[in-house]
N, C-alpha and C. Protein backbone atom coordinates (compact mmCIF):
# COMPACT_ATOMS: atom_id res chain seq x y z
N UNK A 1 0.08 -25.08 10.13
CA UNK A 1 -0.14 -25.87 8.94
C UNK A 1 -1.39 -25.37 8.24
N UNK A 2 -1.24 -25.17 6.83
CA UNK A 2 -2.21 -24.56 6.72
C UNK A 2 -3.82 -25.55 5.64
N UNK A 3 -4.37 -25.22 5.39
CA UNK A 3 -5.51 -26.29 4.98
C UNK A 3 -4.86 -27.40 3.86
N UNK A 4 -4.11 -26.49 3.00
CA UNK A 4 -4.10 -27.09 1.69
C UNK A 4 -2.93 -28.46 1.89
N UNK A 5 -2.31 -28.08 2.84
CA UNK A 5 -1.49 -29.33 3.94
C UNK A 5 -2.03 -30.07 4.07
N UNK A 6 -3.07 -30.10 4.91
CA UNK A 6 -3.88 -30.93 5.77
C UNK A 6 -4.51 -32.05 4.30
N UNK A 7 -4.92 -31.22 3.41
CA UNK A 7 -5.51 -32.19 2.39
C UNK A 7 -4.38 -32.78 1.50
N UNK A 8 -3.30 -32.15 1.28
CA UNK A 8 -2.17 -33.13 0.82
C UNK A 8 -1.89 -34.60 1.52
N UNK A 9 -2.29 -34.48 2.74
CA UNK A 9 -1.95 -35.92 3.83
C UNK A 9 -3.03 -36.46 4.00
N UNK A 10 -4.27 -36.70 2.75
CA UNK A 10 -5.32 -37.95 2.50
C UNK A 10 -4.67 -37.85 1.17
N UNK A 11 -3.84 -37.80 0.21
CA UNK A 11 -3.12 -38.12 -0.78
C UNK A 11 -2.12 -38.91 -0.68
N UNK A 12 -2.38 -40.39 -1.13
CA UNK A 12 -1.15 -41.04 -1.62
C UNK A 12 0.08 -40.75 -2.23
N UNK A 13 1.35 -40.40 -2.55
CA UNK A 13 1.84 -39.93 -2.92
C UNK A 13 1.68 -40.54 -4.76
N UNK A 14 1.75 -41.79 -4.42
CA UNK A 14 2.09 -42.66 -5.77
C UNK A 14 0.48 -43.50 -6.17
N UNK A 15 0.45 -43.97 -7.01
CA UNK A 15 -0.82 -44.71 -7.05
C UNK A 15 0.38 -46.11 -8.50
N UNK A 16 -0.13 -46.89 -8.34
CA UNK A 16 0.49 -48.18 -9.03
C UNK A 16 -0.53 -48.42 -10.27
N UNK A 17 0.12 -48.81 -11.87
CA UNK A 17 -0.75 -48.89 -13.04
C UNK A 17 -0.21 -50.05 -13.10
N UNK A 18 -1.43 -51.13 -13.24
CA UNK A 18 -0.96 -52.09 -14.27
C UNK A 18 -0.19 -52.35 -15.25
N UNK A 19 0.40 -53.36 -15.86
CA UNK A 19 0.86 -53.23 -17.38
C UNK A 19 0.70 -54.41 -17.75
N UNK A 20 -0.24 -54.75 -17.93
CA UNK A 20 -0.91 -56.39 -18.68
C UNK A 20 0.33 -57.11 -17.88
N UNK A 21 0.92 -58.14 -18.42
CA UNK A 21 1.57 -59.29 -17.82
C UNK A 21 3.17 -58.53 -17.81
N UNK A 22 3.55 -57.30 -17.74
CA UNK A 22 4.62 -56.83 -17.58
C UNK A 22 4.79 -56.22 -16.07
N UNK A 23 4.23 -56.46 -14.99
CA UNK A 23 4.29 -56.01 -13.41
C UNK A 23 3.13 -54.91 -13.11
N UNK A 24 3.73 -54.17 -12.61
CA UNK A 24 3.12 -52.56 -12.23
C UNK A 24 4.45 -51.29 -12.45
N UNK A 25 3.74 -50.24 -12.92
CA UNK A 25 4.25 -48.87 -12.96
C UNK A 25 3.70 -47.94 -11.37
N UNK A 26 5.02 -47.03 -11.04
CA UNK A 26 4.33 -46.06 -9.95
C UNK A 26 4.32 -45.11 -10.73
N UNK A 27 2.86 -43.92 -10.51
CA UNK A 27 2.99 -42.92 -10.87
C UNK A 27 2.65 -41.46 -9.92
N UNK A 28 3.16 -40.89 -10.45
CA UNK A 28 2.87 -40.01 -9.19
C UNK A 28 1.49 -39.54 -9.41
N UNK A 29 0.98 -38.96 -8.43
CA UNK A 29 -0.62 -38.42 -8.12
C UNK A 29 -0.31 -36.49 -7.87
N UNK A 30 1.29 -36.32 -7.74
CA UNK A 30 0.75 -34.80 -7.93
C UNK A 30 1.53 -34.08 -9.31
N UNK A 31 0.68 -34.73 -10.04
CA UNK A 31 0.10 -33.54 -11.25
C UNK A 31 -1.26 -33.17 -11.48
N UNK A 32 -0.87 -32.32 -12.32
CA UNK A 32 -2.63 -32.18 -13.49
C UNK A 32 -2.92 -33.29 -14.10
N UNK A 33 -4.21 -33.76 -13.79
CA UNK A 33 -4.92 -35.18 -14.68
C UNK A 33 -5.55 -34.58 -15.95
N UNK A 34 -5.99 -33.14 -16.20
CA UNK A 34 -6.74 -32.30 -16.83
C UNK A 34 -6.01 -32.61 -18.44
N UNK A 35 -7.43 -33.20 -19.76
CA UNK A 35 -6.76 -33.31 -20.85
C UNK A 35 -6.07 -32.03 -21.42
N UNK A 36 -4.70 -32.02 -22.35
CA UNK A 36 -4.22 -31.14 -22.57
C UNK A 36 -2.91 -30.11 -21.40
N UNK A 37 -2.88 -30.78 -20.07
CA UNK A 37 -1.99 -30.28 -19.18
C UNK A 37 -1.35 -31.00 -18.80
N UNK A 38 0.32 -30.66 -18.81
CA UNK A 38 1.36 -31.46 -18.36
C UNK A 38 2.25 -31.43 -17.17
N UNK A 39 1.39 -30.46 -16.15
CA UNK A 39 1.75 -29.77 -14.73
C UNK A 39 2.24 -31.08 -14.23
N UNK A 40 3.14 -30.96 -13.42
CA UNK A 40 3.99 -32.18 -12.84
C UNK A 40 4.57 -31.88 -11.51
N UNK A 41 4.13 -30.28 -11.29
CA UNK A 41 4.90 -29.48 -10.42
C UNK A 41 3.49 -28.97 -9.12
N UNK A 42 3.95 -30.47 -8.17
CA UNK A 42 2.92 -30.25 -7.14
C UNK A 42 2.63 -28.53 -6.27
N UNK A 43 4.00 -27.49 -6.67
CA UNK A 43 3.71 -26.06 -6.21
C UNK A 43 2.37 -25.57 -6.91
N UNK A 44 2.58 -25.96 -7.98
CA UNK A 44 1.02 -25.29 -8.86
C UNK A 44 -0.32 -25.74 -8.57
N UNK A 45 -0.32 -26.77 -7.70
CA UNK A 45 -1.42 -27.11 -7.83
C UNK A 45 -2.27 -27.14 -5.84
N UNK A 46 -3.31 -26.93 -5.88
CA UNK A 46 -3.70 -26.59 -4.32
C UNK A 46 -5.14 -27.05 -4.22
N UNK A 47 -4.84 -28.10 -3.54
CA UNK A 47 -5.81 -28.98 -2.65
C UNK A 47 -7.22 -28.01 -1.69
N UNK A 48 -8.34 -27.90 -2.28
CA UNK A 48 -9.06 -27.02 -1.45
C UNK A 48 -10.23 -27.27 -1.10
N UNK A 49 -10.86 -28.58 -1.71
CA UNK A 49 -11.85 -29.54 -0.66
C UNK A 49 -11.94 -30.74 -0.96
N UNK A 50 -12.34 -31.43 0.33
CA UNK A 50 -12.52 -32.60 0.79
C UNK A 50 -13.98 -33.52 0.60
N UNK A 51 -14.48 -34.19 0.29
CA UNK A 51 -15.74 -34.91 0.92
C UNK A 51 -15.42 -36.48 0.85
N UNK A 52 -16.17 -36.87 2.14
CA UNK A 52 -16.08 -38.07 2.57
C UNK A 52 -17.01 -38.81 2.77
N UNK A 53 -17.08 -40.43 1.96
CA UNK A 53 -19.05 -40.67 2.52
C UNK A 53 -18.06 -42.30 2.60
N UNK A 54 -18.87 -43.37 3.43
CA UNK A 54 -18.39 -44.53 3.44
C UNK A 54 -19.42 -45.16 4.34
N UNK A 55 -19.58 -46.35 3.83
CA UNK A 55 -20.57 -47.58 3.74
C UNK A 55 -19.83 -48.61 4.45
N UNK A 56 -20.56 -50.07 4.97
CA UNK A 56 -19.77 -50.83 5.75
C UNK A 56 -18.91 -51.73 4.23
N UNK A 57 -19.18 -51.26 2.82
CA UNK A 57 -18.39 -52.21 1.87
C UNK A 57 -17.32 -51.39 1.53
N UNK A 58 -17.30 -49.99 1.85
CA UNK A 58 -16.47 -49.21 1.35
C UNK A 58 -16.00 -47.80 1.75
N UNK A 59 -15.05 -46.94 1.74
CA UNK A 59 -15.01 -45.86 2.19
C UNK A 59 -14.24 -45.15 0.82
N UNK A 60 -15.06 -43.74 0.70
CA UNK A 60 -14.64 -42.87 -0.71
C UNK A 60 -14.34 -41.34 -0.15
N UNK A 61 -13.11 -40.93 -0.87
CA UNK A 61 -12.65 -39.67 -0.15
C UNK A 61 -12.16 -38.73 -1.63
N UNK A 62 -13.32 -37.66 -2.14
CA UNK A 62 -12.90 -36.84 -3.24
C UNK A 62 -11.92 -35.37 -2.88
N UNK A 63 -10.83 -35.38 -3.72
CA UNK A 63 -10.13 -34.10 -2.71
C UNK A 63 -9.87 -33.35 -4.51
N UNK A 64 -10.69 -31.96 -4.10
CA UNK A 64 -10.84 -30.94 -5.80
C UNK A 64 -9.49 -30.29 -5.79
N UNK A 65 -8.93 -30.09 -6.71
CA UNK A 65 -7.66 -29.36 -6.64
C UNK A 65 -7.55 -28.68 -7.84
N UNK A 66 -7.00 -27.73 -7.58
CA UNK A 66 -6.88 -26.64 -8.59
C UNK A 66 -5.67 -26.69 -9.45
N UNK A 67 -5.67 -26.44 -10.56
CA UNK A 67 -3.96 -26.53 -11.43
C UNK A 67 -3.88 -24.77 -11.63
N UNK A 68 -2.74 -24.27 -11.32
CA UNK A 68 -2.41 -22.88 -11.51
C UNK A 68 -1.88 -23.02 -13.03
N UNK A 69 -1.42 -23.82 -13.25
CA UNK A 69 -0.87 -23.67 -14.64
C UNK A 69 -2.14 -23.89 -15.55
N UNK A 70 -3.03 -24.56 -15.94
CA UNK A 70 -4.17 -24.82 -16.90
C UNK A 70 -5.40 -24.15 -16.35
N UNK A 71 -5.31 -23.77 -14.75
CA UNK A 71 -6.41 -22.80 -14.47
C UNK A 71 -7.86 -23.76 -14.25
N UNK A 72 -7.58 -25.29 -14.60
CA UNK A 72 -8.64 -26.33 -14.37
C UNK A 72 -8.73 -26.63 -12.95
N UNK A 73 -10.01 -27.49 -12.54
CA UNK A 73 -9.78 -27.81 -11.40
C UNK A 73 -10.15 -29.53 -12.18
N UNK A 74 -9.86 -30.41 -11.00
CA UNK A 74 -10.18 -31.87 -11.41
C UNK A 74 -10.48 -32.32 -9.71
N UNK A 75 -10.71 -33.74 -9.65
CA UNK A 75 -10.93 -34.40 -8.69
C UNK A 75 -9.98 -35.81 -8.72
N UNK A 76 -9.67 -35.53 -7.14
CA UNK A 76 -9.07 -36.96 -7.05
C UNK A 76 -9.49 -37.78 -5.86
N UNK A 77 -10.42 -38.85 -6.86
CA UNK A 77 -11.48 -39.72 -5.75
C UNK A 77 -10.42 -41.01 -5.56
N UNK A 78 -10.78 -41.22 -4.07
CA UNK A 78 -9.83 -42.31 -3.82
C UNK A 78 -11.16 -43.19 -2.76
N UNK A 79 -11.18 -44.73 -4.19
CA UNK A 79 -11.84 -45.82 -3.34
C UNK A 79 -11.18 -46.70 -2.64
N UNK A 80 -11.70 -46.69 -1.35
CA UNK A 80 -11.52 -48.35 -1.00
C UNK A 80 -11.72 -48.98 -0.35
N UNK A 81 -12.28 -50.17 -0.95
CA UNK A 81 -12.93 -51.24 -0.96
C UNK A 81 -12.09 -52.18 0.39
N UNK A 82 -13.50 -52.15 1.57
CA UNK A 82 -12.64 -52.53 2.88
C UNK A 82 -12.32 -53.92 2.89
N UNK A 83 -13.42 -54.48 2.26
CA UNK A 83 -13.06 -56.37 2.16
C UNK A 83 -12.79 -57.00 0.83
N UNK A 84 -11.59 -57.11 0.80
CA UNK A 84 -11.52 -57.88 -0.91
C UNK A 84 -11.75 -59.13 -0.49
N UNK A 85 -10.78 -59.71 0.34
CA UNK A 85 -10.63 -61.05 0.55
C UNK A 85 -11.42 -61.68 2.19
N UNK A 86 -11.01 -62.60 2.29
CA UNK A 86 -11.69 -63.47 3.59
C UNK A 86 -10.27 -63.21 4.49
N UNK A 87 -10.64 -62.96 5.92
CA UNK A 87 -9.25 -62.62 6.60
C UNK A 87 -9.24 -64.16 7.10
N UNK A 88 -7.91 -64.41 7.50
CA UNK A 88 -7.97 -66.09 8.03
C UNK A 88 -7.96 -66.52 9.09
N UNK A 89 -7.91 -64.83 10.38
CA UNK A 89 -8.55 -65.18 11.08
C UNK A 89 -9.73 -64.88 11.66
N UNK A 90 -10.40 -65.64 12.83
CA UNK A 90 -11.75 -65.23 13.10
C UNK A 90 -11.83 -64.02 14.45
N UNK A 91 -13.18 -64.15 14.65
CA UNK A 91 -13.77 -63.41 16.06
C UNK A 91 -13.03 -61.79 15.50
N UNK A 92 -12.31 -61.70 16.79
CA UNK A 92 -12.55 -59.47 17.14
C UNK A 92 -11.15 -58.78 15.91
N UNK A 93 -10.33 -59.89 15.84
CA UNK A 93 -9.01 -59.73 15.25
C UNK A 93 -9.39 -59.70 13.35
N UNK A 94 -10.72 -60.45 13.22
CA UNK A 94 -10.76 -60.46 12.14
C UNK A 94 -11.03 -59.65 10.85
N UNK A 95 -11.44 -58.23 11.53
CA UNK A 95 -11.34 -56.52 10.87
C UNK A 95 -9.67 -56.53 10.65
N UNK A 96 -9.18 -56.69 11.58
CA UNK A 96 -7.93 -56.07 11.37
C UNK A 96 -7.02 -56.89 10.60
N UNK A 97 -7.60 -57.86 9.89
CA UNK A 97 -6.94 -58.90 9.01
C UNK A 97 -7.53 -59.04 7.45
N UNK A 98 -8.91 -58.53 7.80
CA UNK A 98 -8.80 -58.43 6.37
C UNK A 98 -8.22 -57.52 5.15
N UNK A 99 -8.49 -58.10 4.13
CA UNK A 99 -7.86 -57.43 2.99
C UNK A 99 -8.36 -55.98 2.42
N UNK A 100 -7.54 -54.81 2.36
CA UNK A 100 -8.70 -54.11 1.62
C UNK A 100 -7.62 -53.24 0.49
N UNK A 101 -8.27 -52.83 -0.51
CA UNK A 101 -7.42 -52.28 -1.83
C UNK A 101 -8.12 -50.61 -1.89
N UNK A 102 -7.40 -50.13 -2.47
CA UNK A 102 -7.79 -48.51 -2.46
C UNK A 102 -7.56 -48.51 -3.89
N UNK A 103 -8.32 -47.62 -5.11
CA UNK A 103 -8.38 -47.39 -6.21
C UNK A 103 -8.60 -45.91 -6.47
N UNK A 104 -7.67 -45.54 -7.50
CA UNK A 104 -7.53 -43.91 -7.89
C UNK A 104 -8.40 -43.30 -9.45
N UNK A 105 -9.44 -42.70 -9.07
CA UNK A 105 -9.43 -42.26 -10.40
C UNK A 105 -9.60 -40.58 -10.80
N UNK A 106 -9.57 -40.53 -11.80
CA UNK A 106 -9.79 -38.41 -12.15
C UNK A 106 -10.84 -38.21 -12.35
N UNK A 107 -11.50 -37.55 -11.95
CA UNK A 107 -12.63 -36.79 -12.46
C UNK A 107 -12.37 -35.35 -12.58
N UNK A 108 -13.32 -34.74 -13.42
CA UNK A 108 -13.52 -33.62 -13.79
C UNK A 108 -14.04 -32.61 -12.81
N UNK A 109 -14.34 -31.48 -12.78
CA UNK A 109 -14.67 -30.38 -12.16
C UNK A 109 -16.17 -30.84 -11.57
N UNK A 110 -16.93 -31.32 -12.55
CA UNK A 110 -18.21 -31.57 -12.46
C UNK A 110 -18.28 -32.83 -12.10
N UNK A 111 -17.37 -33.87 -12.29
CA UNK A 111 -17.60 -35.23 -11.19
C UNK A 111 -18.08 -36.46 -12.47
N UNK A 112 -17.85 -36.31 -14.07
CA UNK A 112 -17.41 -36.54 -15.07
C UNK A 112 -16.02 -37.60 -14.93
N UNK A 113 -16.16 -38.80 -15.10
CA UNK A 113 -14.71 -39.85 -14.53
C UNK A 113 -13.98 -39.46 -16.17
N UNK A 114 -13.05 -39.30 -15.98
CA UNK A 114 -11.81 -39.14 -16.61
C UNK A 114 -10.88 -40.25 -16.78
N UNK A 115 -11.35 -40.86 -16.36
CA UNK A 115 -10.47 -42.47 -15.86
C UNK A 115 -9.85 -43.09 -14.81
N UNK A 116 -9.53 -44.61 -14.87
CA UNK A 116 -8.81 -44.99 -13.48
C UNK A 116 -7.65 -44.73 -13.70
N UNK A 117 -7.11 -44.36 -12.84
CA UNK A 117 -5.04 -43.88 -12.52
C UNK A 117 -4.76 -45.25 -12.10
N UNK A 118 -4.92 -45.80 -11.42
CA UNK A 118 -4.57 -46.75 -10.43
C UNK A 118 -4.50 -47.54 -9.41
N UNK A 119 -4.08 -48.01 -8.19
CA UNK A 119 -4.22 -48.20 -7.35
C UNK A 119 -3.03 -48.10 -6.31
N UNK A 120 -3.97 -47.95 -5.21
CA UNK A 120 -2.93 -47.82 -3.64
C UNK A 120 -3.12 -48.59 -2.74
């Protein structure tokens, strides 16, 4: 298996958009986020680093990827936030009950937010 594998599998496949009071949209996460590119075609594009930093409120995982077609690279930072809610139950069980949400956004080459995509 080779690296660019290994970093495809901390990628969600889909990430979920709001739509005001009309539900949620899935969208996919392997294209180009890069303005001006409409790559859609996860062959073009190659996953080639990782960084990982996380706090007891949160854990953040940026993975840089390259677009063969626009020749850009972008970032895809994925937050999330380990406690949204109160778990209901207590003592040793109560990590493994609470709530936690993961959030997608693009950044740029230089780490420049591009916007939120979504959530996972």
């Amino acid at each position: 298996m080779s690296n660019d594998e290994d970093l495809w599998q901390h990628i969600p496949s889909y990430a979920w958009v709001a739509l005001a009071r009309r539900g949620m949209e899935k969208i996919s996460l392997d294209q180009c986020f890069l303005k001006g590119c409409d790559n859609e075609d996860p062959k073009l594009l190659e996953p080639f680093k990782k960084e990982e930093f996380e706090d007891e409120k949160k854990q953040v995982k940026k993975i840089h990827i390259k677009c063969n077609k626009c020749n850009g690279v972008f970032q895809l930072k994925l937050e999330t936030i380990k406690r949204v809610a109160k778990p209901t139950k207590t003592g040793k069980d109560a990590d493994e009950e609470a709530l936690s949400m993961g959030m997608v956004y693009a950044l740029d080459e230089n780490g420049k937010d591009l916007g939120h995509i979504g959530y996972f």
